[in-house]
Protein backbone atom coordinates (compact mmCIF):
# COMPACT_ATOMS: atom_id res chain seq x y z
CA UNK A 1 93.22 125.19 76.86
CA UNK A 2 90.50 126.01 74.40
CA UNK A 3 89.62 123.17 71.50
CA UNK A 4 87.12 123.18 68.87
CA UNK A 5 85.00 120.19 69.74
CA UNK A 6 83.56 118.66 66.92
CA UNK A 7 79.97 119.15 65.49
CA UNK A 8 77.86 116.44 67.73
CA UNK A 9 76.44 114.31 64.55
CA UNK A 10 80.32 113.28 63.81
CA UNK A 11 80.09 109.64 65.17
CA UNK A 12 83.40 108.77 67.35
CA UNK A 13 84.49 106.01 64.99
CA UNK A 14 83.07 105.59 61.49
CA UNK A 15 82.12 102.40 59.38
CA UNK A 16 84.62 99.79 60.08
CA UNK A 17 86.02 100.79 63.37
CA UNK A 18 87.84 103.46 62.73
CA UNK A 19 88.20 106.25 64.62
CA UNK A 20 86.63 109.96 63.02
CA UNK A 21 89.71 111.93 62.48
CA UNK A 22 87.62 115.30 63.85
CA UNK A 23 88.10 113.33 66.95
CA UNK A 24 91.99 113.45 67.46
CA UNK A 25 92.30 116.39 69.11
CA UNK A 26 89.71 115.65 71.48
CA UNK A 27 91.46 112.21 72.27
CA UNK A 28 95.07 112.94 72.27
CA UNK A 29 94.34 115.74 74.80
CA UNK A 30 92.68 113.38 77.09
CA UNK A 31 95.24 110.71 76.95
CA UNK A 32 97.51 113.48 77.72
CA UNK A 33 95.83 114.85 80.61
CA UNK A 34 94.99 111.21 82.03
CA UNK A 35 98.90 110.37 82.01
CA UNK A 36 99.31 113.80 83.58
CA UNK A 37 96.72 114.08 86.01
CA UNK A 38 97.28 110.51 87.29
CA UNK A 39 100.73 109.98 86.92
CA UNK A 40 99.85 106.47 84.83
CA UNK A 41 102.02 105.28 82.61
CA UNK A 42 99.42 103.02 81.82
CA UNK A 43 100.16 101.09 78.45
CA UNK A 44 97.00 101.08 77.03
CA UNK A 45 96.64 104.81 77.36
CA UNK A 46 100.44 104.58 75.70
CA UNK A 47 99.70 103.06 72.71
CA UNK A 48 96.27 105.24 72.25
CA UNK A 49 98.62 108.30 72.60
CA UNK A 50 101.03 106.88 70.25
CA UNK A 51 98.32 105.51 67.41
CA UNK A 52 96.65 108.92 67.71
CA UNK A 53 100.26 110.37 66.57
CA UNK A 54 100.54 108.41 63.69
CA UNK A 55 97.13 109.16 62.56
CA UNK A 56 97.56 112.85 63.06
CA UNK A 57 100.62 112.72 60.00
CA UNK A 58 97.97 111.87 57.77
CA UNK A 59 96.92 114.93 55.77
CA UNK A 60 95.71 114.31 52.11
CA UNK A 61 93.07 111.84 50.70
CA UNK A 62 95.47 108.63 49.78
CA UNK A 63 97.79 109.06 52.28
CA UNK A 64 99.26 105.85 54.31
CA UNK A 65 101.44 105.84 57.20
CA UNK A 66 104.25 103.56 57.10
CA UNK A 67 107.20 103.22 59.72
CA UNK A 68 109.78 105.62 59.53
CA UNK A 69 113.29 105.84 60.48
CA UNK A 70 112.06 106.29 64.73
CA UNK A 71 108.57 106.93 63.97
CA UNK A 72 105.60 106.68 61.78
CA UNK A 73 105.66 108.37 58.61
CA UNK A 74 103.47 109.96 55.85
CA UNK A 75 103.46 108.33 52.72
CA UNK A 76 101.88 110.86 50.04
CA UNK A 77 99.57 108.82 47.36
CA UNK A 78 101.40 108.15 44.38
CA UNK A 79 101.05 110.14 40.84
CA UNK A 80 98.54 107.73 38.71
CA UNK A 81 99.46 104.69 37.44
CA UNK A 82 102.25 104.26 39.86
CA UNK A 83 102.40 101.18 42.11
CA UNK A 84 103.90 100.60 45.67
CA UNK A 85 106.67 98.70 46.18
CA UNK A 86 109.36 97.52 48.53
CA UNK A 87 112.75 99.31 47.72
CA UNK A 88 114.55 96.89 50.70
CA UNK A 89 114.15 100.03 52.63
CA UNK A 90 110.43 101.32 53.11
CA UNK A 91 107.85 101.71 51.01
CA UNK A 92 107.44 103.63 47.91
CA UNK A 93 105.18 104.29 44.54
CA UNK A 94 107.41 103.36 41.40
CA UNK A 95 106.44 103.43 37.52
CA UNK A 96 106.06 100.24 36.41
CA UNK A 97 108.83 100.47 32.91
CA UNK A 98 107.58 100.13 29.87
CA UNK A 99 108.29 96.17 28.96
CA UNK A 100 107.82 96.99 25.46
CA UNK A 101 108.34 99.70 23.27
CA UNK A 102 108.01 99.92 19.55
CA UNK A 103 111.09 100.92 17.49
CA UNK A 104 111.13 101.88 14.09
CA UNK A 105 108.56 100.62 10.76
CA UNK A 106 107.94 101.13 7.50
CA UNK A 107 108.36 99.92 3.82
CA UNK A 108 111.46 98.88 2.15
CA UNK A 109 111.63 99.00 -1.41
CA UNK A 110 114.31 99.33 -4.51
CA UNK A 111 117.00 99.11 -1.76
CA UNK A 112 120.40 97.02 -1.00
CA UNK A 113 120.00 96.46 2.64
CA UNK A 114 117.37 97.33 5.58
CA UNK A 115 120.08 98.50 8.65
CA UNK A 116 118.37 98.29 12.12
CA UNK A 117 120.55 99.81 15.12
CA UNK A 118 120.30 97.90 18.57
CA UNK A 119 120.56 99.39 21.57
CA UNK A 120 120.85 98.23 25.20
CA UNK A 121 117.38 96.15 25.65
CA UNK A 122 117.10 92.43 26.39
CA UNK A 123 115.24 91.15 23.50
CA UNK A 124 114.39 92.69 20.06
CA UNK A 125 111.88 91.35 17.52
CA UNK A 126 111.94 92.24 14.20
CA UNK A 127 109.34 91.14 11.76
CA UNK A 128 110.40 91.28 7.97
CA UNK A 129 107.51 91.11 6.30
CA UNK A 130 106.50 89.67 2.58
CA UNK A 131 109.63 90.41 1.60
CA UNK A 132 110.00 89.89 -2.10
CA UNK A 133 113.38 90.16 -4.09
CA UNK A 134 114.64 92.17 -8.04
CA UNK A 135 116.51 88.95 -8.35
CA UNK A 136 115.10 86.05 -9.40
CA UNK A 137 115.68 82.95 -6.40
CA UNK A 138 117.74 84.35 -3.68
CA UNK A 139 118.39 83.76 0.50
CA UNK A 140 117.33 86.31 2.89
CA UNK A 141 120.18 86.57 4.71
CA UNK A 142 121.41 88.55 7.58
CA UNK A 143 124.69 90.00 9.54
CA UNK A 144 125.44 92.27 12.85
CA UNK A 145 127.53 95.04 13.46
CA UNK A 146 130.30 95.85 16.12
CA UNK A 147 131.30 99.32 16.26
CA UNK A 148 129.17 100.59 12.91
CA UNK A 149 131.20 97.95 11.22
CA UNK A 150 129.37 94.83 9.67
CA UNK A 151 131.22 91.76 10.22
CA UNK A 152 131.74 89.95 7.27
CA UNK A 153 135.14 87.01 7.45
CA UNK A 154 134.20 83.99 6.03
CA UNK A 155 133.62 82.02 9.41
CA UNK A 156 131.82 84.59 11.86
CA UNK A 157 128.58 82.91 11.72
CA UNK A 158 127.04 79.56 12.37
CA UNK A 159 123.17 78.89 11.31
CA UNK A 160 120.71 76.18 10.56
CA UNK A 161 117.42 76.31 9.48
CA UNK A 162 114.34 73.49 8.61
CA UNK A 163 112.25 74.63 5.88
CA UNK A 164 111.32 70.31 4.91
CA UNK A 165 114.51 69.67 5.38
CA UNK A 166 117.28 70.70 7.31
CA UNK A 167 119.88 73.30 5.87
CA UNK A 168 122.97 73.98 8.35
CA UNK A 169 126.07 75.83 7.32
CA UNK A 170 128.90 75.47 10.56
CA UNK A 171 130.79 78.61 9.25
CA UNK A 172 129.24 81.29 6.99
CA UNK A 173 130.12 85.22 6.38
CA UNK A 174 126.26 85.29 6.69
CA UNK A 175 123.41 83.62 8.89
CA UNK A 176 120.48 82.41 5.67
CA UNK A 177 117.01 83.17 7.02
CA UNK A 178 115.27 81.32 4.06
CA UNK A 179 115.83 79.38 1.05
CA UNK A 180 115.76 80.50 -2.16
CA UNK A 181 112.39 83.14 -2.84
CA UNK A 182 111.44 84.03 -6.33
CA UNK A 183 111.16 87.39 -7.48
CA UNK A 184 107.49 87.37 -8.89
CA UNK A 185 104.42 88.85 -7.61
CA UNK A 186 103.07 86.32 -6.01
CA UNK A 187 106.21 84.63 -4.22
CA UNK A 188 108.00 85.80 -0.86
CA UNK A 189 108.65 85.33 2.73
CA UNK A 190 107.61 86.56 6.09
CA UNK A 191 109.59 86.09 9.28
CA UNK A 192 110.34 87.17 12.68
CA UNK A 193 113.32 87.22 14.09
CA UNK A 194 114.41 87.77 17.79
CA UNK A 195 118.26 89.02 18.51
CA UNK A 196 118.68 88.09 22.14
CA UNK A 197 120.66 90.81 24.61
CA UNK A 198 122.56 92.37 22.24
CA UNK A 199 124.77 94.64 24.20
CA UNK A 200 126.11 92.39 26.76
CA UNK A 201 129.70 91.32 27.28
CA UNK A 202 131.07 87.64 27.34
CA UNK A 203 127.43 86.68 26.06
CA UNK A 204 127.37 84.71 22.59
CA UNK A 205 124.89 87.10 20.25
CA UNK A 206 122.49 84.66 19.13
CA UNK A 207 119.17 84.80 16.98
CA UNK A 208 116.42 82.52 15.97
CA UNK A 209 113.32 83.22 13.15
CA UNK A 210 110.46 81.85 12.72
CA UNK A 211 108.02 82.37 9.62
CA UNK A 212 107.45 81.12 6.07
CA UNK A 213 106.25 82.05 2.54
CA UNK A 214 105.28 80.67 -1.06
CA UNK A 215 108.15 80.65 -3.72
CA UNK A 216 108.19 78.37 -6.93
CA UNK A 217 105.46 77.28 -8.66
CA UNK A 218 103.88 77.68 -6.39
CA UNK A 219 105.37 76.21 -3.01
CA UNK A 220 104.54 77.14 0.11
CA UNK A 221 106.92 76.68 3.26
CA UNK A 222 107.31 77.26 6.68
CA UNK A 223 110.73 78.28 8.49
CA UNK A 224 112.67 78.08 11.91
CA UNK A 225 116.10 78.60 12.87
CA UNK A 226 119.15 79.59 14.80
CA UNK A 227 121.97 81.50 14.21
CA UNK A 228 125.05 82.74 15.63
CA UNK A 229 128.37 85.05 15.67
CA UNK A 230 130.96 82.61 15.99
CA UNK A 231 133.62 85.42 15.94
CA UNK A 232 133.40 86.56 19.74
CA UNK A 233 130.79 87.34 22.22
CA UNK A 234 131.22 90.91 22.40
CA UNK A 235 128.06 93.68 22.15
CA UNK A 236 126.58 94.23 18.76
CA UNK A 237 124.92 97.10 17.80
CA UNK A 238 122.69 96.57 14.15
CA UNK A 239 121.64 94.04 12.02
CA UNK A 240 121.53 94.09 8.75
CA UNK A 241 118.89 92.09 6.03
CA UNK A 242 119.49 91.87 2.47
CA UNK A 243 119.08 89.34 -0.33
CA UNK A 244 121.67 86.83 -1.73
CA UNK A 245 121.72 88.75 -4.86
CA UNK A 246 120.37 92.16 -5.95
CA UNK A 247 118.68 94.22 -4.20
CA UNK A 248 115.24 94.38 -1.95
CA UNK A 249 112.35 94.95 -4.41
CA UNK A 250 109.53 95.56 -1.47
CA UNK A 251 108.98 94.30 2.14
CA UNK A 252 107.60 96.13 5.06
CA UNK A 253 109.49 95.90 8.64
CA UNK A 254 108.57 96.15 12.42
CA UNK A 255 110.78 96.37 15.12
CA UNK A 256 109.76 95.97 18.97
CA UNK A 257 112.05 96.09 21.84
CA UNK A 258 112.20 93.97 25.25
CA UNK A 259 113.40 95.15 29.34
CA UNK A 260 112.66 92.79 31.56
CA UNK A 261 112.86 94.95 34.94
């Protein structure tokens, strides 16, 4: 049997120990021949011949061998960015899912309502920000949708808020983000507010805030709160912000979006 041998300066084993893969050839026919020529089953020689078959898989820069289903495998280097991970099975690369994306921004201005669809992630955050009112000293307030529909009976919601003092209402057609904000230049409010896994079943849809603003003449305030549907704890699909009273005379929104995988 004719082999190439390898060029002479190769070194047997390189840095670390391992052994110079322009040597496999050379070494998996002598364990072959010594087995045959001597009629050893000789263990050592066994594993040798065995190691030097799981080496031999390997083919491209960034390969690893892992086990296989009888015997050891090729596992190609992921695509970049990917990471390796157990699927309960064997290894594989994955892509780690994006944990946050952004949704949709902009201004609001001269308008009734800002509408903000939800869709199936665990957490969105929605920043409404300097939002300042045509109507002079009205609540930012807020509802959710089921079906399109914005639910409006007279006791679907619960809230409570502490802006100096506390403000609860037990059953509201409306969760209140804020006191009343004043409709000059220099008066508004700023929150964020997180809707928590919107489009799960048997799960009460519930939402805190957290922010503040300057109103009066002036008075500046900080806010935090809670809020609720009280109706039933089916999926929801928007929410909607408006004022008390009037419509939206500016305010600029943010939306970000939460999987936890």
């Amino acid at each position: 049997m004719a082999i190439d041998l390898p060029d002479p300066s190769v070194p047997l084993v390189r840095e670390g120990g391992l052994v110079h893969e322009r040597w496999y050839p050379i070494l998996k026919l002598w364990a072959a021949q010594f087995n045959t020529l001597t009629g050893s089953s000789d263990s050592g020689i066994a594993a040798l011949d065995t190691r030097l078959d799981a080496l031999e898989v390997l083919t491209t820069q960034g390969d690893i061998i892992v086990r296989g289903a009888s015997a050891p495998a090729r596992l190609a280097l992921g695509a970049s960015g990917q990471f390796l991970k157990s699927n309960g099975t064997t290894l594989v690369y994955d892509t780690v899912s994006a944990v946050v994306s952004a949704g949709v921004s902009g201004s609001v201005s001269a308008a009734a309502t800002l509408d903000i669809s939800l869709g199936s992630a665990d957490l969105y955050e929605i920043d409404l920000i300097a939002f300042n009112p045509v109507t002079d000293n009205v609540n930012l307030l807020m509802r959710v949708s089921q079906g399109a529909v914005f639910l409006t009976g007279a006791s679907d919601y619960f809230y409570a808020f502490d802006s100096g003092a506390s403000v609860p209402d037990e059953a509201a057609d409306f969760i209140a983000l804020t006191g009343t904000i004043g409709n000059a230049a220099a008066e508004f409010a700023t929150v964020t507010v997180r809707v928590f896994r919107p489009s799960a079943a048997s799960f009460r849809k519930s939402v805190t805030w957290v922010g503040g603003g300057r109103t009066g003449t002036p008075v500046s305030f900080g806010v935090n709160g809670i809020g609720a549907l009280l109706l039933n704890t089916d999926a929801i699909d928007g929410v909607r912000f408006y004022p008390s009273s009037g419509n939206i005379a500016s305010m600029y929104s943010a939306v970000r979006s939460y999987s936890f995988t």
